[in-house]
Protein backbone atom coordinates (compact mmCIF):
# COMPACT_ATOMS: atom_id res chain seq x y z
CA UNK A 1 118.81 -63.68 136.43
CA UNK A 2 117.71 -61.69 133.14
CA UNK A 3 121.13 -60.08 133.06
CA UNK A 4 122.78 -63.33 133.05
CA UNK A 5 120.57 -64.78 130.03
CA UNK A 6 121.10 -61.49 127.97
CA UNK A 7 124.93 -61.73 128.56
CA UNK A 8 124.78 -65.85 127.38
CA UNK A 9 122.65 -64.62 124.50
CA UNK A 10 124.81 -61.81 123.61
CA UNK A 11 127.70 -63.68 123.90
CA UNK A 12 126.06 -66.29 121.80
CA UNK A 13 124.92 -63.75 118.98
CA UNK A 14 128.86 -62.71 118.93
CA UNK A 15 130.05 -67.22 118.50
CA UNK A 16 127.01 -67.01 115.66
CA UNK A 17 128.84 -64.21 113.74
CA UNK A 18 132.33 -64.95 113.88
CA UNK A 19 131.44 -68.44 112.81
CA UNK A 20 129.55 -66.75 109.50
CA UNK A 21 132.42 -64.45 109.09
CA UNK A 22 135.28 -66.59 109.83
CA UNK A 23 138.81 -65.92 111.71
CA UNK A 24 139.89 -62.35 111.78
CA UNK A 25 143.00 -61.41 112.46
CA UNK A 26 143.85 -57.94 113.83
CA UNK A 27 147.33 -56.99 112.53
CA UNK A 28 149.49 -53.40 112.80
CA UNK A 29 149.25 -51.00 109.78
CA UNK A 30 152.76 -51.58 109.27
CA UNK A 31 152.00 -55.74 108.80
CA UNK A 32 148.32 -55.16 106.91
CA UNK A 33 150.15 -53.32 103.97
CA UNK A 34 153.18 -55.88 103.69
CA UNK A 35 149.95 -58.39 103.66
CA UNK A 36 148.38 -56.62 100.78
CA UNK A 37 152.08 -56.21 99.00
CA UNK A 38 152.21 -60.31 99.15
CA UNK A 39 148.88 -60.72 96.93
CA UNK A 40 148.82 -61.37 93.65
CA UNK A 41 145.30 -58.85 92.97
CA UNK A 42 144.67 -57.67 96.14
CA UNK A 43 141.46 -56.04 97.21
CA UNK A 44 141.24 -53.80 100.08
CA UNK A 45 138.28 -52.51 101.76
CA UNK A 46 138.33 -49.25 103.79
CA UNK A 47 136.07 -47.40 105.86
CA UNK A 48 136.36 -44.37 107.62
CA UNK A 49 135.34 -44.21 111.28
CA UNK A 50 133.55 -41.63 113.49
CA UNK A 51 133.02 -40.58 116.76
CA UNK A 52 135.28 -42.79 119.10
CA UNK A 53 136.16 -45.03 116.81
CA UNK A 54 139.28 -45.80 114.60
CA UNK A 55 139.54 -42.77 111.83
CA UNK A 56 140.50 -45.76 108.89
CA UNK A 57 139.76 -49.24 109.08
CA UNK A 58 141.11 -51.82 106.31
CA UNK A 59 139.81 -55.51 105.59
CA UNK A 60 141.84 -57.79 102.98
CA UNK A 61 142.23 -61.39 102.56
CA UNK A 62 144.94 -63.10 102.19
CA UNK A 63 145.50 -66.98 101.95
CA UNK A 64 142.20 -67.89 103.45
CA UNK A 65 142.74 -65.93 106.42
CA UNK A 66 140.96 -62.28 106.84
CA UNK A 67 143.22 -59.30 108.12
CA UNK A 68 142.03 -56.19 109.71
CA UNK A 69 143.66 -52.50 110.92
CA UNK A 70 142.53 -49.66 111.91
CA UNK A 71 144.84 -46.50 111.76
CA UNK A 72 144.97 -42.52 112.13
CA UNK A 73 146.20 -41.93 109.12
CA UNK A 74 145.47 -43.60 105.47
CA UNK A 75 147.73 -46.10 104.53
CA UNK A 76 149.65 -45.87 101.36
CA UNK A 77 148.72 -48.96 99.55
CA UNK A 78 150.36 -49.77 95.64
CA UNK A 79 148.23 -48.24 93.08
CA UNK A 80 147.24 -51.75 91.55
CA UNK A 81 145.21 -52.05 94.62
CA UNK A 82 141.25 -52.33 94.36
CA UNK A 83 139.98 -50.01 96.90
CA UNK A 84 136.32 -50.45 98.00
CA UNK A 85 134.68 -47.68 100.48
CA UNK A 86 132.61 -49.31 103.00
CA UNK A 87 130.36 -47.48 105.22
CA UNK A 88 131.55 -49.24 108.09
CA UNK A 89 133.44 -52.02 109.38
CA UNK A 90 132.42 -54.39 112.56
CA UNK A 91 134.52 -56.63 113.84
CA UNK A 92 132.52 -59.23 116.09
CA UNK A 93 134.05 -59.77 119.57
């Protein structure tokens, strides 16, 4: 019975956060930097991963809406990007 009431709280600790952080939408490398091309002064930020996790991971927003991607390699981005280092990125879910 405890393991059932720590999953429903867990689960709704996760609800709690993605309603703070809003809709995130997980996109391919490929579609997060035609994203960033589309914005007028776009800010990107970046942080690199560790052990079992994603080497690069990228947040922007874009027309309300918040895009993530992770990739193995950095992503060549237009130099009038603004690029902001994060320690880490966690996505809720």
């Amino acid at each position: 019975m405890a393991e059932a009431g720590a999953a429903a709280a867990a689960a709704a600790a996760v609800a709690n956060a993605i309603k703070a952080m809003g809709a995130i939408v997980e996109v391919t490398p490929e579609d997060f930097t035609s994203i960033v091309a589309r914005a007028e002064k776009p800010i990107v930020i970046v942080a690199n991963g560790g052990w079992l996790q994603p080497k690069h991971q990228y947040l922007t927003s874009y027309k309300g809406f918040v895009f993530h991607a992770h990739s193995d390699d950095f992503l060549m981005l237009d130099s009038d990007v603004e690029l902001l280092t994060a320690k880490s990125i966690w996505i809720p879910g």
